[in-house]
C-alpha atoms as a PDB file:
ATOM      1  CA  UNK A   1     156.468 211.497  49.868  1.00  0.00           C
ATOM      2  CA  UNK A   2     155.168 208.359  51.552  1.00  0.00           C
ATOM      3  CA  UNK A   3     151.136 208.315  52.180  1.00  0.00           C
ATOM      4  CA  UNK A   4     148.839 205.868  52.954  1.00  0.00           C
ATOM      5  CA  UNK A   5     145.911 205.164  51.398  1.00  0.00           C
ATOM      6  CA  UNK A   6     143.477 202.484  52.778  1.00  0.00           C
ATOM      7  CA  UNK A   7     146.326 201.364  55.276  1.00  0.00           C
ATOM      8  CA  UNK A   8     148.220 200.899  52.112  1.00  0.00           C
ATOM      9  CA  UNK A   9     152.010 202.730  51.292  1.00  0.00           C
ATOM     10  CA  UNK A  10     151.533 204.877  48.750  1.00  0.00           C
ATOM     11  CA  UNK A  11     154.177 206.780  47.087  1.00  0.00           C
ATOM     12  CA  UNK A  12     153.355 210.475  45.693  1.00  0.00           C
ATOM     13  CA  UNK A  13     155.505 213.656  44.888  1.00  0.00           C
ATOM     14  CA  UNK A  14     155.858 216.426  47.043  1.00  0.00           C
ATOM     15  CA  UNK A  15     153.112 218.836  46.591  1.00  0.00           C
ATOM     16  CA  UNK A  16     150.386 216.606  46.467  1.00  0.00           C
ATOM     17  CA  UNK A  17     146.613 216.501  46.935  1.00  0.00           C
ATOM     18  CA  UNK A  18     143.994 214.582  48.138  1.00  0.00           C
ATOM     19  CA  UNK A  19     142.758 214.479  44.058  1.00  0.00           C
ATOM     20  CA  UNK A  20     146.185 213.411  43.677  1.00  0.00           C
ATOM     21  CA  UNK A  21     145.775 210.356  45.641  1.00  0.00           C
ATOM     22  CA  UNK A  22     141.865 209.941  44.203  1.00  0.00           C
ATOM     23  CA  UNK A  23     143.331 210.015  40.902  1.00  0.00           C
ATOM     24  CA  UNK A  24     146.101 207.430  41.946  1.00  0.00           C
ATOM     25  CA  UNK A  25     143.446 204.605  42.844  1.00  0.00           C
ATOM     26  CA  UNK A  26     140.977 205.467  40.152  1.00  0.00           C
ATOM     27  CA  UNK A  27     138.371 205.753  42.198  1.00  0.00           C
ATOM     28  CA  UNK A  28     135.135 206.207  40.553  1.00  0.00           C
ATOM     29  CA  UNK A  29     131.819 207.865  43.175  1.00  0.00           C
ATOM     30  CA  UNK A  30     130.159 207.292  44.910  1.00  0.00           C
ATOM     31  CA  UNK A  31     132.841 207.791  47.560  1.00  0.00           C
ATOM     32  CA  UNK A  32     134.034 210.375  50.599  1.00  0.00           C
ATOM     33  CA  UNK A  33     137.486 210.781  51.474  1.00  0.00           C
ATOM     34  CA  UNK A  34     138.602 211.501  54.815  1.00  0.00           C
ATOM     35  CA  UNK A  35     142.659 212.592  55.858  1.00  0.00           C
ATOM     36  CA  UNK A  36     143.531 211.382  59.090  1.00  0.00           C
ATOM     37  CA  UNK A  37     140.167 210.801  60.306  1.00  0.00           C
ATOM     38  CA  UNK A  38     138.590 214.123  58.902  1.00  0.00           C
ATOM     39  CA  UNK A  39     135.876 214.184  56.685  1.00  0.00           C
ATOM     40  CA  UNK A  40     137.070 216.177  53.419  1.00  0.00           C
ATOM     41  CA  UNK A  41     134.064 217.290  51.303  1.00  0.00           C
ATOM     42  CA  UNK A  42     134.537 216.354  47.522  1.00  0.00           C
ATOM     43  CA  UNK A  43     134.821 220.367  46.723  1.00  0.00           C
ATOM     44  CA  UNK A  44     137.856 220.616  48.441  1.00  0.00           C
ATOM     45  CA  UNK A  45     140.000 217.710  47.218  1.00  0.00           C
ATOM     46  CA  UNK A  46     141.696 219.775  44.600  1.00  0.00           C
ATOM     47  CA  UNK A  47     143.171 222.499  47.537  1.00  0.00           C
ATOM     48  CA  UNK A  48     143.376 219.702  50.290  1.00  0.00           C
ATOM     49  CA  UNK A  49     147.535 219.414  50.299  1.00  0.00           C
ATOM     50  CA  UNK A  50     148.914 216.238  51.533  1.00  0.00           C
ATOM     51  CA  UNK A  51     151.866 215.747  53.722  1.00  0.00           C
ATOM     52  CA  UNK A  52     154.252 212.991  54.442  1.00  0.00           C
ATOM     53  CA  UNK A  53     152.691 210.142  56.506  1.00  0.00           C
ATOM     54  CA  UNK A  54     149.148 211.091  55.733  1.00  0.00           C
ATOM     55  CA  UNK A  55     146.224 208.502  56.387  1.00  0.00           C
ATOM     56  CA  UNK A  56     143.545 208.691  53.609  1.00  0.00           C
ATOM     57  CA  UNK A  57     140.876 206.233  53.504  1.00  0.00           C
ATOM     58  CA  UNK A  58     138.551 206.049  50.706  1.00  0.00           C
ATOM     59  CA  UNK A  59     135.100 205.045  51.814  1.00  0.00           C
ATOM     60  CA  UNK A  60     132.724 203.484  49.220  1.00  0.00           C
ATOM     61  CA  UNK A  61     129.037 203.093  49.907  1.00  0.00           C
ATOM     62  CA  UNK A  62     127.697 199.501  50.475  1.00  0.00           C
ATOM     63  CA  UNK A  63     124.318 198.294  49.643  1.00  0.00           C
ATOM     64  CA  UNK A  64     122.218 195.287  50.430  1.00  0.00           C
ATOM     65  CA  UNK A  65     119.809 193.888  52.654  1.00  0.00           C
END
């Protein structure tokens, strides 16, 4: 199924989760996840189930002064 993930096409089989997609980009934490615009908590990737079209963003923390 098609996904996108940071406003990037993604390509993942049907069945899918939101760890799925973590996994796919490699993405080391700090981060929070959000699918189509809502907040998913980092206990719940695992049982969050994707579905064609999906928007996932990936949000890393940014520091600085």
């Amino acid at each position: 199924m098609n996904i996108f993930i940071n406003q990037m096409a993604r390509e993942l089989p049907a069945g899918a989760t939101l760890a799925d997609a973590i996994a796919l980009l490699q993405a080391r934490p700090p981060f929070a996840a959000a699918v189509n615009l809502q907040f998913v908590p980092n206990t719940r990737y695992a049982q969050q189930l994707l579905q064609p079209d999906d928007r996932i963003d990936i949000i890393f923390p940014v520091t600085g002064g």
